[in-house]
Protein backbone atom coordinates (compact mmCIF):
# COMPACT_ATOMS: atom_id res chain seq x y z
CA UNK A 1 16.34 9.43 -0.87
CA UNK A 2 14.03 11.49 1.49
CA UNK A 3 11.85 8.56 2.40
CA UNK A 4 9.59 8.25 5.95
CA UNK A 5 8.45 4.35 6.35
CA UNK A 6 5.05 4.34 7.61
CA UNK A 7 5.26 3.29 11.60
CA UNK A 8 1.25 3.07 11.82
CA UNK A 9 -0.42 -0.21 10.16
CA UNK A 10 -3.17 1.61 8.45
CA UNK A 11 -4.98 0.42 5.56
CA UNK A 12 -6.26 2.79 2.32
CA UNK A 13 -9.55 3.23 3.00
CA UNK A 14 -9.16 3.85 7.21
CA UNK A 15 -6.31 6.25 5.70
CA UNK A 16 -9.05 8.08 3.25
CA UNK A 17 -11.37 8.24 6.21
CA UNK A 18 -9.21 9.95 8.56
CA UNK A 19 -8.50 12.13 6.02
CA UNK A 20 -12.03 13.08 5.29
CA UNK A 21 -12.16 13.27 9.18
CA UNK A 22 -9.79 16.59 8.52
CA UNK A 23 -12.99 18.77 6.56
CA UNK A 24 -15.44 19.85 8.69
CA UNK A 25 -17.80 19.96 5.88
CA UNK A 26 -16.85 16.38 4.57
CA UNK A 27 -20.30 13.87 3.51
CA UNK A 28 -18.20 11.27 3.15
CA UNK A 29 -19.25 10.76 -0.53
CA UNK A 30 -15.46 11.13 -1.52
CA UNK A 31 -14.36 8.07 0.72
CA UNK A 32 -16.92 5.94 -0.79
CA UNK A 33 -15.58 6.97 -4.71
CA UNK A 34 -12.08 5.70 -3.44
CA UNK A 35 -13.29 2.49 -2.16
CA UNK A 36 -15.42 1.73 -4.90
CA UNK A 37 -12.39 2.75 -7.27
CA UNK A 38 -10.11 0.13 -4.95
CA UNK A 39 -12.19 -2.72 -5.32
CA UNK A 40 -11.56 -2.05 -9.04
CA UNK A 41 -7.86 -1.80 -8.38
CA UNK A 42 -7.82 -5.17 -6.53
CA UNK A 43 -9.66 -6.81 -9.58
CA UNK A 44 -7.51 -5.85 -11.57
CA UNK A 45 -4.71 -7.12 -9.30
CA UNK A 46 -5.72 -10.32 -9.61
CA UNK A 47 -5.81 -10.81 -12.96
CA UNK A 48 -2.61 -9.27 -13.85
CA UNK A 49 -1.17 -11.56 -11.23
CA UNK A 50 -2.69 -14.22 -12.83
CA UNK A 51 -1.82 -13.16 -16.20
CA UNK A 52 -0.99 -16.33 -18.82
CA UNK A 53 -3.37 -18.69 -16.95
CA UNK A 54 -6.70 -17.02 -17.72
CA UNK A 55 -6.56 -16.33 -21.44
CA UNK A 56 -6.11 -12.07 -20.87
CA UNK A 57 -3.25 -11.60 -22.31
CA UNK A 58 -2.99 -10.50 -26.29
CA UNK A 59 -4.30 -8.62 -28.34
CA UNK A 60 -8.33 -8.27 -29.02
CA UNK A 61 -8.23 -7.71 -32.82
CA UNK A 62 -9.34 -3.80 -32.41
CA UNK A 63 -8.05 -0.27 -32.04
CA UNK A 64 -8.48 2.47 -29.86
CA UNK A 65 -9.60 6.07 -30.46
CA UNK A 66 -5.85 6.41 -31.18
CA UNK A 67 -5.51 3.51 -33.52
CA UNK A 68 -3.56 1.94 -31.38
CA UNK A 69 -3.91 -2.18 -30.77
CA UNK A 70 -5.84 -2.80 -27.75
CA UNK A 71 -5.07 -5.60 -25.65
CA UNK A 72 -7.65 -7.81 -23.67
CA UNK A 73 -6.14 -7.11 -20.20
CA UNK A 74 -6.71 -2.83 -21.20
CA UNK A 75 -10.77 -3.85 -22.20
CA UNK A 76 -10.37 -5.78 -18.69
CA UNK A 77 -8.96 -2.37 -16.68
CA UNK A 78 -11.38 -0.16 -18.66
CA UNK A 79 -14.59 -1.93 -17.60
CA UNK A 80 -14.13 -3.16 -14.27
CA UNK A 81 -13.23 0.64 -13.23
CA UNK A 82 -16.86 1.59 -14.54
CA UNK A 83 -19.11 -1.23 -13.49
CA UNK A 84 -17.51 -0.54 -9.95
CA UNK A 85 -18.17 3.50 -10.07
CA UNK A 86 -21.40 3.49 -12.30
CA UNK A 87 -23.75 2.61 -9.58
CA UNK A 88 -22.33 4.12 -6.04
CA UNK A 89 -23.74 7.90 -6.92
CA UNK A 90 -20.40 9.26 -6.35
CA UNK A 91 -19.38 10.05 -9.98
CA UNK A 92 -21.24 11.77 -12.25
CA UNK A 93 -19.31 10.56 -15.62
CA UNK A 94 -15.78 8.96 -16.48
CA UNK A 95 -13.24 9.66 -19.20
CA UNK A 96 -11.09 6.68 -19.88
CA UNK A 97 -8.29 6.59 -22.47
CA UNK A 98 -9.73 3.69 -24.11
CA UNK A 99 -13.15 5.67 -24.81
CA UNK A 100 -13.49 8.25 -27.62
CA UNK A 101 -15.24 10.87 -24.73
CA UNK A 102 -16.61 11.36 -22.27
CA UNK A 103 -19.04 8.64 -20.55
CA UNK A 104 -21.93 10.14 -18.51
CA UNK A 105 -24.02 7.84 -15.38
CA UNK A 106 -27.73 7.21 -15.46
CA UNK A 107 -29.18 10.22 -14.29
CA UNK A 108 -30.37 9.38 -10.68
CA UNK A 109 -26.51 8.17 -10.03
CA UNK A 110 -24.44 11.11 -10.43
CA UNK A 111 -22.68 12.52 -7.99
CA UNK A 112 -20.31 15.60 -7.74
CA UNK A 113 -17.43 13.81 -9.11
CA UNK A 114 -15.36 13.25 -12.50
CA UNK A 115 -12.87 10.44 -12.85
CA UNK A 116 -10.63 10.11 -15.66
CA UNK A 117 -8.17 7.20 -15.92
CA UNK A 118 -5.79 5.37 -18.16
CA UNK A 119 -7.22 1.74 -17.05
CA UNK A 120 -3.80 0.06 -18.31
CA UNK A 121 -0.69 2.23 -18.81
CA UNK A 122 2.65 0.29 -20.65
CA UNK A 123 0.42 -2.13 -22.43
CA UNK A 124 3.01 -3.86 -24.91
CA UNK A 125 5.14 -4.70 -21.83
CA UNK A 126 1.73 -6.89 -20.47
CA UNK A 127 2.83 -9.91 -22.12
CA UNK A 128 6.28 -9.92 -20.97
CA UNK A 129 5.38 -9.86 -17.56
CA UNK A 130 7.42 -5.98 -16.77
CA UNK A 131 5.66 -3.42 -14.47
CA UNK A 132 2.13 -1.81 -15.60
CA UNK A 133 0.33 0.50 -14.06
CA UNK A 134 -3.19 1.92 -13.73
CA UNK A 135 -3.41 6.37 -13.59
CA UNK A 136 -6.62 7.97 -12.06
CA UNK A 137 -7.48 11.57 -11.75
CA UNK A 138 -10.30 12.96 -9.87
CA UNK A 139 -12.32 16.38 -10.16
CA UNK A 140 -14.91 18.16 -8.78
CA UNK A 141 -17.86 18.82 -11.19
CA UNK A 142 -18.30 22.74 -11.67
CA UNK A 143 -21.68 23.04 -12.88
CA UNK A 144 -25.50 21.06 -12.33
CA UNK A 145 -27.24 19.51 -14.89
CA UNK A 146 -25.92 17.39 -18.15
CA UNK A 147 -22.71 16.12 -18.07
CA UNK A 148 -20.39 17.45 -20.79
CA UNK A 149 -16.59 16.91 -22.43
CA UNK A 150 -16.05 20.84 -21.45
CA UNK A 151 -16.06 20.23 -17.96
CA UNK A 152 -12.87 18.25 -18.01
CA UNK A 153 -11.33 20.91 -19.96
CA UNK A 154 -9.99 22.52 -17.15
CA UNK A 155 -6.28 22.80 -15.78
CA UNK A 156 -4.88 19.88 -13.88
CA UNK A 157 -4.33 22.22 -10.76
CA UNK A 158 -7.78 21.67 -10.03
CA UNK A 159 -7.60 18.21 -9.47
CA UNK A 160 -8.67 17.16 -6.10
CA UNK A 161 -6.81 13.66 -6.07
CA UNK A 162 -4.88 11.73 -7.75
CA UNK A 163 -2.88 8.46 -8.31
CA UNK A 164 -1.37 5.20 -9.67
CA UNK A 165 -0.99 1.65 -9.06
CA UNK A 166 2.03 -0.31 -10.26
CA UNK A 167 1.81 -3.76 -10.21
CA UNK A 168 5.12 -5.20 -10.71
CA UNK A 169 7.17 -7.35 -7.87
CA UNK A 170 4.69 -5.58 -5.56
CA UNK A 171 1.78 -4.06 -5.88
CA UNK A 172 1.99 -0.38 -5.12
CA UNK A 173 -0.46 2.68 -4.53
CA UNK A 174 1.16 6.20 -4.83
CA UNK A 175 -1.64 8.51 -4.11
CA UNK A 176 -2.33 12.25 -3.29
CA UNK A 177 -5.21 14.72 -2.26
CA UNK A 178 -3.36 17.76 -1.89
CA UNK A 179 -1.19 17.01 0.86
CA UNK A 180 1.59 15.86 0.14
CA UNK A 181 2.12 11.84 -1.48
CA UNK A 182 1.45 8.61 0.39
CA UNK A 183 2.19 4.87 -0.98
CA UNK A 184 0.64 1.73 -0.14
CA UNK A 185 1.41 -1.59 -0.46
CA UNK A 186 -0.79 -4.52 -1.31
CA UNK A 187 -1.06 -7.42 0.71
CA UNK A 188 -2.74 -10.63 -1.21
CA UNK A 189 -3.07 -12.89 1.44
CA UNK A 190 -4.82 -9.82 2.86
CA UNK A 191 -6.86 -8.21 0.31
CA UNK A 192 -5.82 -4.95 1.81
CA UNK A 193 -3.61 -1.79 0.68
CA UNK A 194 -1.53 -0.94 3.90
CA UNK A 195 0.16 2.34 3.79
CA UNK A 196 4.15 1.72 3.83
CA UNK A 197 5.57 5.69 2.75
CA UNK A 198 4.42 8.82 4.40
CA UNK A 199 4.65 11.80 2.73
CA UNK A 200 7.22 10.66 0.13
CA UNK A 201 9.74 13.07 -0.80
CA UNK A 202 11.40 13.47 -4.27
CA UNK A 203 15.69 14.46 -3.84
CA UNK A 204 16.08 17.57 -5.06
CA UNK A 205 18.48 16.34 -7.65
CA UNK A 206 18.90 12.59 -8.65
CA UNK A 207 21.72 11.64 -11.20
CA UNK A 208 19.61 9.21 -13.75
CA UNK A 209 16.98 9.94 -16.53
CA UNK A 210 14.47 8.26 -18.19
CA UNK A 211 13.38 8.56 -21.61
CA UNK A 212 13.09 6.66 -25.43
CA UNK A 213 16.80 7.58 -26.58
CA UNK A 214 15.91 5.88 -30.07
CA UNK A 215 13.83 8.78 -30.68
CA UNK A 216 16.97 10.98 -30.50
CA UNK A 217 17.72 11.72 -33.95
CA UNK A 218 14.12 13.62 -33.70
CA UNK A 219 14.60 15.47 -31.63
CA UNK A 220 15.49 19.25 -31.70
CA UNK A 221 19.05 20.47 -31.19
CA UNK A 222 18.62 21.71 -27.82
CA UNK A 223 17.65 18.10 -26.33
CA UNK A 224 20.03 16.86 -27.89
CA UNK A 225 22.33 19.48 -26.03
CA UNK A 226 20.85 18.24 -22.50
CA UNK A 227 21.79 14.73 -23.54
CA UNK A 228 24.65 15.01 -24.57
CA UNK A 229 25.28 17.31 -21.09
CA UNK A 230 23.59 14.26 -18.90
CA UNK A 231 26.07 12.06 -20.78
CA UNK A 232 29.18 14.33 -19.84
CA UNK A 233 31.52 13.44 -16.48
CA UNK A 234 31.60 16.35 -14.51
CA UNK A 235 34.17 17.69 -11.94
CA UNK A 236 31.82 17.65 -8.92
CA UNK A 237 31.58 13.83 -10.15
CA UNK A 238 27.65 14.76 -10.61
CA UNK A 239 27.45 13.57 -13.93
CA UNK A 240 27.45 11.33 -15.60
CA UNK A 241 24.00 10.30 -15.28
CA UNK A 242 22.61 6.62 -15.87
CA UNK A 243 19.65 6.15 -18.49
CA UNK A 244 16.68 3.66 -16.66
CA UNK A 245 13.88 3.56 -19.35
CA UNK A 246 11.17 0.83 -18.78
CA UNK A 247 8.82 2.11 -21.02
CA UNK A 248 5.35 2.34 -18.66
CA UNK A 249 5.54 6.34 -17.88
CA UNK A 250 3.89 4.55 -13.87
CA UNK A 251 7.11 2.46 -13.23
CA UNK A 252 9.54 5.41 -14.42
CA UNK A 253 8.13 7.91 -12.92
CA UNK A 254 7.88 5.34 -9.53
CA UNK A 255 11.45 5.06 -9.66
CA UNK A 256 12.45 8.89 -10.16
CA UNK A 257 9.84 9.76 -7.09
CA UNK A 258 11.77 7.33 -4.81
CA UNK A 259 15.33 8.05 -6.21
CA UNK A 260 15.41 11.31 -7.91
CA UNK A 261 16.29 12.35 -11.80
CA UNK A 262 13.26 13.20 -14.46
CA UNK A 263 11.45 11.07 -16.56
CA UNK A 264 10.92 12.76 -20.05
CA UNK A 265 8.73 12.45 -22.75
CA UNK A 266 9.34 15.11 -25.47
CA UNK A 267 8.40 16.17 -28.73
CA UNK A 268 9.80 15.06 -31.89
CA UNK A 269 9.21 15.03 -35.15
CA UNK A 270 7.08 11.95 -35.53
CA UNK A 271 4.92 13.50 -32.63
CA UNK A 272 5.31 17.12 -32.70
CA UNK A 273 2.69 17.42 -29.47
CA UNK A 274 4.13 14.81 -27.83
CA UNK A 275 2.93 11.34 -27.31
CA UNK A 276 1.71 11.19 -23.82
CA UNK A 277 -1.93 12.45 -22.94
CA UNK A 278 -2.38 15.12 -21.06
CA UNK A 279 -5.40 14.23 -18.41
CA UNK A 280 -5.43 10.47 -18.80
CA UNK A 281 -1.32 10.25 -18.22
CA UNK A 282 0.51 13.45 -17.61
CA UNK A 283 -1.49 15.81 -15.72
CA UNK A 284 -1.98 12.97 -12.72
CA UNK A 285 1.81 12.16 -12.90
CA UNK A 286 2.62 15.97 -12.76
CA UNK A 287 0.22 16.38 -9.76
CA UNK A 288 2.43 13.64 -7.84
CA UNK A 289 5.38 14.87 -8.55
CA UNK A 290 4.66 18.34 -7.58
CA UNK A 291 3.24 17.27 -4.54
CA UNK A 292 6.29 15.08 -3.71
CA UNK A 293 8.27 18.12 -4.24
CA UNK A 294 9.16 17.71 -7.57
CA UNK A 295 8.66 19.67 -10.92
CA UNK A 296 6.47 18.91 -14.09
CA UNK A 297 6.91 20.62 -17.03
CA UNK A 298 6.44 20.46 -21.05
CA UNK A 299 9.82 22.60 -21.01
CA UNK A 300 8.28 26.02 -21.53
CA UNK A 301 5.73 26.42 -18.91
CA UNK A 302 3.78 24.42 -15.45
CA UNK A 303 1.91 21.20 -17.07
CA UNK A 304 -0.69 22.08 -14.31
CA UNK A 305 -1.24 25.55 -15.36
CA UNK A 306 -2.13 23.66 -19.24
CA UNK A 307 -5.83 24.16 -20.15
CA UNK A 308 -6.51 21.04 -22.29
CA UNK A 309 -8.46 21.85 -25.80
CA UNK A 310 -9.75 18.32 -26.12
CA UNK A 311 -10.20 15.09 -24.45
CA UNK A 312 -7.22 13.41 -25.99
CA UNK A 313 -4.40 16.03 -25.84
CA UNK A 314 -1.27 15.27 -26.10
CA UNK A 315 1.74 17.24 -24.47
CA UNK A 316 5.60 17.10 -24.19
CA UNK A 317 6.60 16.13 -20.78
CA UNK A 318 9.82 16.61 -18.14
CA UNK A 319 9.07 15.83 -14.81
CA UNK A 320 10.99 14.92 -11.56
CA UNK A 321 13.35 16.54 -9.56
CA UNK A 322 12.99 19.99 -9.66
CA UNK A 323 16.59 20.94 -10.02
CA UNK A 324 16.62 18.27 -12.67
CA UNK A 325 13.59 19.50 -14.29
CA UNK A 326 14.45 23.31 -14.05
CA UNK A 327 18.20 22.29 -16.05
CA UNK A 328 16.27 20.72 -18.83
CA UNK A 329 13.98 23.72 -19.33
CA UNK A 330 17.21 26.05 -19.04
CA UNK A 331 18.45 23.66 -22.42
CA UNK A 332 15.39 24.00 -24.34
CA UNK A 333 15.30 27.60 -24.09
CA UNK A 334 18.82 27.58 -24.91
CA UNK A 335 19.85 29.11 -21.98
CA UNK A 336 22.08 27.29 -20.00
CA UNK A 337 25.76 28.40 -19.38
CA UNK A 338 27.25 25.07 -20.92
CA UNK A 339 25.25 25.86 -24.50
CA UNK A 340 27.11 29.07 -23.85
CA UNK A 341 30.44 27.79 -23.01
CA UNK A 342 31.01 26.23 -26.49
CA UNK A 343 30.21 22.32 -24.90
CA UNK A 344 26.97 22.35 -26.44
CA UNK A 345 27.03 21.47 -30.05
CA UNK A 346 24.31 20.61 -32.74
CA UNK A 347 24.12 16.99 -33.56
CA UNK A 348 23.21 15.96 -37.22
């Protein structure tokens, strides 16, 4: 596990400023978006810490643009991320996963900025108290005048930053601007995100997966294949591997940055696109990952090289380590020597 523990005691946003520091042409508008996107995070903190004692957890009695239930600690996320953007000037407009599209500011607070974010990832594990997570995505506005849906249809390689929060036994920031990935840690007593990881580092190879193995009957023959392949003892004694699904794509993916493997997400019959969006969920994730070192894919081609056709896409995913990542797509194009080799077989 190629992991560097932070020897500085640096907070986020001195972090973000000496980063800034780094372009000569920086206005500093980008630092104040991230701190005005942290108080948010620490908001949100607190009430997911406090989660059973101040009547946010359950369900609201509505859907999303998905149809999916909403809960009251996701129309909790989803707010207190705008009301803390919508009046700095750093943003121009937000696209959340809870909103239907795109959400422009008043006019004389826009800034050069786009956020999108999925304010609560892993929502039905709230109320049993297992890891959730918060995924933001930031880009750089292309054109002047009205804001408009077309401008975030655009290829996640031009993202400019991007992150997550976990909150689970600690509260952890994984965050990137290009550079490689850093991680915080938040203090409560504190208030503060203190930077713990520098320049995390994703194994080349890991030796567990994580995915929904009740879908498996839907899935095609090929995936099977790679299961059945993970699932196989090897004589380099690199396989087997061991499944870890927790079912918030923030703490899987956490887990295969810091140990290795791939977190996967495919198609199946049920969801023939996939399930997980593209620019609220995946296309963050994927810019990580790639920047730890890793590999994103939707098993055919770069998830960053994707230009989305609507707000709400949804895509396959496969994404960790990159040797990991790379055998997966070699299955799915049915090209791998052990398909060859008479191992592989077709499951019913």
């Amino acid at each position: 596990m190629a992991i560097v523990t932070a020897k500085r005691l640096v907070t986020i946003e001195r972090h973000i400023a000496e980063q800034e520091h780094l372009h000569p042409h920086a206005t500093g508008e980008f630092s104040r978006l991230l701190r005005d996107l942290m108080l948010a995070i620490r908001l949100i903190a607190r009430e997911v810490s406090r989660a059973g004692l101040n009547d946010i957890l359950g369900l609201t009695g509505t859907t999303n643009v998905y149809g999916e239930a909403v809960r009251k600690l996701d129309v909790y996320a989803h707010e207190v991320i705008i009301r803390a953007l919508e009046h700095g000037g750093h943003v121009c407009a937000v696209a959340s996963e809870e909103s239907e599209g795109l959400l422009p500011f008043p006019a004389g607070r826009r800034g050069k900025y786009l956020l999108v974010f999925d304010p609560l990832d892993g929502s039905s594990n709230i109320d049993v108290n297992a890891p959730i997570g918060t995924i933001f995505s930031i880009y750089r506005r292309r054109y002047r005048g009205e804001v408009t849906p077309e401008e975030l249809l655009r290829p996640g390689s031009e993202q400019v930053a991007a992150g997550y929060v976990c909150y689970g036994s600690s509260i952890t920031l994984v965050y990137s601007t290009g550079k490689g990935v850093d991680v915080f840690t938040y203090d409560p007593t504190l208030g503060e995100f203190f930077l713990t990881i520098e320049q995390l580092r994703i194994p080349r190879r890991g030796k567990q997966y994580s995915v929904n193995e009740g879908n498996a009957k839907r899935w095609v023959p090929e995936l099977q294949q790679y299961l059945d392949y993970l699932k196989t003892s090897s004589e380099d004694g690199q396989r087997p591997y061991s499944l870890r699904y927790i079912g918030t794509a923030v703490a899987d993916v956490h887990r295969v940055l810091h140990y290795g493997g791939l977190f996967m997400y495919p198609a199946d019959q049920a969801n023939p696109s996939g399930k997980l969006r593209l620019l609220y969920e995946v296309n963050p994730l994927a810019f990580l990952v790639e920047q730890a070192g890793g590999r994103a894919s939707d098993g055919y081609r770069r998830i960053l090289d994707i230009v989305p056709e609507t707000l709400h896409q949804r895509v396959p995913v496969f994404l960790g380590s990159p040797d990991d990542v790379a055998e997966a797509e070699a299955f799915l194009q049915g090209r791998h020597p052990w398909q060859q080799s008479g191992n592989g077989h077709h499951l019913p």
